[in-house]
C-alpha atoms as a PDB file:
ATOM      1  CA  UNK A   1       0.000   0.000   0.000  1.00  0.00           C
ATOM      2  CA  UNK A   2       0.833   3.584  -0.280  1.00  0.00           C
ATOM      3  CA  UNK A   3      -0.001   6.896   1.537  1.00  0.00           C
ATOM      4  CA  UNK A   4       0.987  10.621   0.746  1.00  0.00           C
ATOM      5  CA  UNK A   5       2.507  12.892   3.099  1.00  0.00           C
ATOM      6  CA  UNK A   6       4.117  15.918   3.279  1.00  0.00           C
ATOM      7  CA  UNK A   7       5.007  15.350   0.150  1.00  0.00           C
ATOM      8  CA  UNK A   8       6.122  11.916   0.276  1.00  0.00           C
ATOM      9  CA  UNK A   9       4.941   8.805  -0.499  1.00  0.00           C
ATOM     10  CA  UNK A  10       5.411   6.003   2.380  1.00  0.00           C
ATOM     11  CA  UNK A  11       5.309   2.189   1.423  1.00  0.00           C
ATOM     12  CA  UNK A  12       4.200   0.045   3.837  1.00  0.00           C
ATOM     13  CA  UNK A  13       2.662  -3.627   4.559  1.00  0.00           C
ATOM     14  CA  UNK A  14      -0.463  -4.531   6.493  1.00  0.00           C
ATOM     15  CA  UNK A  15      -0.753  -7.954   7.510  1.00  0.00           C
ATOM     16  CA  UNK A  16      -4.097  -9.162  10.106  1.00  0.00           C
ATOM     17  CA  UNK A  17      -6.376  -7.802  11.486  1.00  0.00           C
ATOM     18  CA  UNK A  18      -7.993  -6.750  14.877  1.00  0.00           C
ATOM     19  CA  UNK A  19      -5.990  -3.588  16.758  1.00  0.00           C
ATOM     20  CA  UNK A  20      -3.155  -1.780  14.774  1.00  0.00           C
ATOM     21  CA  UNK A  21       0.604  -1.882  15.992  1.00  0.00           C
ATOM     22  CA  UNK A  22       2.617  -0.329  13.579  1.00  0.00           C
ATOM     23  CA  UNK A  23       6.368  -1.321  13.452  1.00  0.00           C
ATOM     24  CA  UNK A  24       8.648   1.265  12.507  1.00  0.00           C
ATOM     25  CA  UNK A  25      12.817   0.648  11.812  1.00  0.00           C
ATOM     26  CA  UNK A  26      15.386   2.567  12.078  1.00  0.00           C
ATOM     27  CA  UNK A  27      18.644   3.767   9.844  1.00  0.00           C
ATOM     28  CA  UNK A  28      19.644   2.045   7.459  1.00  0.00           C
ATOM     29  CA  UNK A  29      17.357  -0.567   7.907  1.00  0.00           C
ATOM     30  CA  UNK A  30      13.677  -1.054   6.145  1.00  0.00           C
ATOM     31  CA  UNK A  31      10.463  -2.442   6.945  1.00  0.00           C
ATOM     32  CA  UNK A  32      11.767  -5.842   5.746  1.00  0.00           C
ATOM     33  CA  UNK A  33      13.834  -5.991   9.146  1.00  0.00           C
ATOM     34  CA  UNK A  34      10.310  -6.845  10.890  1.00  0.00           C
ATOM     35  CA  UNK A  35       9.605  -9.838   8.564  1.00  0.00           C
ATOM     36  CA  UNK A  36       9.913 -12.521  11.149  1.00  0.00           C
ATOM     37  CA  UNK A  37       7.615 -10.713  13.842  1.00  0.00           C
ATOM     38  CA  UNK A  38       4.790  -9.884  11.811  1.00  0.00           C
ATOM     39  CA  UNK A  39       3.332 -13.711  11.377  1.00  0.00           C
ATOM     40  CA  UNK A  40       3.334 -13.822  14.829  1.00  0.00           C
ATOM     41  CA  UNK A  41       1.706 -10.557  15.686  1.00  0.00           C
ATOM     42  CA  UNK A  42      -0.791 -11.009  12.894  1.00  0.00           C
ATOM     43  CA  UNK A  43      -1.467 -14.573  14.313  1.00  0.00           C
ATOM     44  CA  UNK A  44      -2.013 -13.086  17.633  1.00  0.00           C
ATOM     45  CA  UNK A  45      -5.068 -10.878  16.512  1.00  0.00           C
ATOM     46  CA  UNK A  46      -3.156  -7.576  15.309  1.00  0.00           C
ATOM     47  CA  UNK A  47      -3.332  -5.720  11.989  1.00  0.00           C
ATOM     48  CA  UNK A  48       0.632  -5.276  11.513  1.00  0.00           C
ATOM     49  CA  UNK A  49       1.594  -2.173   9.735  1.00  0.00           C
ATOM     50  CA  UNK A  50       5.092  -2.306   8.610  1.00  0.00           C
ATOM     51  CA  UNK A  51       6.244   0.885   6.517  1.00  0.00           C
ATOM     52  CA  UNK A  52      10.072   1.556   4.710  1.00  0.00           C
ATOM     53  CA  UNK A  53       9.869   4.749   6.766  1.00  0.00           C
ATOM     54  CA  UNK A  54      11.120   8.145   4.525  1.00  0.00           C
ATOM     55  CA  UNK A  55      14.016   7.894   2.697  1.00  0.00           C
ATOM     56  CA  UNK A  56      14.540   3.927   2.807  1.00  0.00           C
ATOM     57  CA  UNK A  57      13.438   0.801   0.645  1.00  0.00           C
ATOM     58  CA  UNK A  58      10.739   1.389  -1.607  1.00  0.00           C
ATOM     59  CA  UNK A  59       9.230   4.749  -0.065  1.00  0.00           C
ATOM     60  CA  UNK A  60      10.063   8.041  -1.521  1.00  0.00           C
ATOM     61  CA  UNK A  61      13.835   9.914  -0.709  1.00  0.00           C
ATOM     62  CA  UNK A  62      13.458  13.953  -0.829  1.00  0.00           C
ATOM     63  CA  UNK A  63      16.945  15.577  -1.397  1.00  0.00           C
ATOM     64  CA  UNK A  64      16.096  18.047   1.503  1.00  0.00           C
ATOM     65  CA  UNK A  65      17.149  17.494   4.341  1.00  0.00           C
ATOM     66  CA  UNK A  66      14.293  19.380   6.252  1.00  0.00           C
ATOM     67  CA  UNK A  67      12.165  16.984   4.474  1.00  0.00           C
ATOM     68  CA  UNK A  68      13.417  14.375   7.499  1.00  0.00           C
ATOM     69  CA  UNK A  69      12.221  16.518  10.316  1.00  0.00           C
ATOM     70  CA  UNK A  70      10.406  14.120  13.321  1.00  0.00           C
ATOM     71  CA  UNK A  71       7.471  16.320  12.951  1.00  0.00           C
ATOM     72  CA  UNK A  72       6.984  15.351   9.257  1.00  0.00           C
ATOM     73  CA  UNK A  73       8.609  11.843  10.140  1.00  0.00           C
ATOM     74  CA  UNK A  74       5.571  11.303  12.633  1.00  0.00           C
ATOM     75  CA  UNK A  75       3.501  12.554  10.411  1.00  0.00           C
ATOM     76  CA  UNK A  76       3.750  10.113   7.847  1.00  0.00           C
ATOM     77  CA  UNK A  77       3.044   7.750  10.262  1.00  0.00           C
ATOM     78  CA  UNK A  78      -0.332   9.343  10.848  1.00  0.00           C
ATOM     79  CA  UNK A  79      -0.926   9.259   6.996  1.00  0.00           C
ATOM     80  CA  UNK A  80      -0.570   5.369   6.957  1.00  0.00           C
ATOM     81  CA  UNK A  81      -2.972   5.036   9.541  1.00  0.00           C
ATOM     82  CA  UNK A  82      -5.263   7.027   8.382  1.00  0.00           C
ATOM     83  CA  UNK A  83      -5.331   5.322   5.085  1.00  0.00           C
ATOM     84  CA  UNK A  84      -5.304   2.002   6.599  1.00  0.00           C
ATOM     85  CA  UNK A  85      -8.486   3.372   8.480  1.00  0.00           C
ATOM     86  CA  UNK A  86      -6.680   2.887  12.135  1.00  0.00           C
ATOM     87  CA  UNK A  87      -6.245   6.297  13.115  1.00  0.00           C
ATOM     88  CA  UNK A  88      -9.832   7.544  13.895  1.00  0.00           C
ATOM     89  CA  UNK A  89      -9.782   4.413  16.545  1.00  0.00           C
ATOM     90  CA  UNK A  90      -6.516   6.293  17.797  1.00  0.00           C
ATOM     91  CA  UNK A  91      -6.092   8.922  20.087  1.00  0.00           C
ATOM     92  CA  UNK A  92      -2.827   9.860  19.855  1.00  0.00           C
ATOM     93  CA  UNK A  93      -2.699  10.012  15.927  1.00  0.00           C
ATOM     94  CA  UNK A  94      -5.943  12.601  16.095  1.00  0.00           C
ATOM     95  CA  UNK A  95      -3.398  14.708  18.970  1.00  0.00           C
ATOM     96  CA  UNK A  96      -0.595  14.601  16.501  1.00  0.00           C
ATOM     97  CA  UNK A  97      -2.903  15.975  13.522  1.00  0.00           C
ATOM     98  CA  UNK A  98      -4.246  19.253  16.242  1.00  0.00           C
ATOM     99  CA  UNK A  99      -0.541  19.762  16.732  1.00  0.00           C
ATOM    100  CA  UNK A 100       0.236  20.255  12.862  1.00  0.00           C
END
């Protein structure tokens, strides 16, 4: 799947369903780094969201580097949920949207 940002386009994975826990790596890795926790999440009951955060695997990679600001970082996260349909069930993605 894909969501727009900011700008940018995050890919990311959703695997299950049931209560969203989004799994987010770090440099240099990409979402792929989650690949053996995800069966077992989504066999527990959760709808695993896995994205190759901004700037890594097959998401988009701005040449600015204020484009990789946490605020538009988090952001992006709030995009996937919201087009996965997870973040109106989610309190603290609807804070980080007022806070924009």
């Amino acid at each position: 799947m894909r969501s727009v940002a900011n700008g940018a386009g995050t890919e990311f994975d959703v695997t299950g369903s049931g209560s969203p826990v989004v799994l987010l790596h770090g440099f240099p890795d990409s979402g792929r780094l989650w690949r053996r926790q995800v069966p077992a999440l989504a066999e527990a009951g959760f709808q695993v969201i896995v994205p190759d955060l901004r700037g890594y695997g097959r998401s988009d990679k701005p040449a600015e580097v204020e484009a990789y600001r946490m605020p538009l970082l988090a952001m992006d996260v709030v995009g996937i949920l919201d087009t996965v349909g997870a973040a109106a069930k989610n309190g603290h993605a609807a804070k980080l949207r007022r806070k924009k």
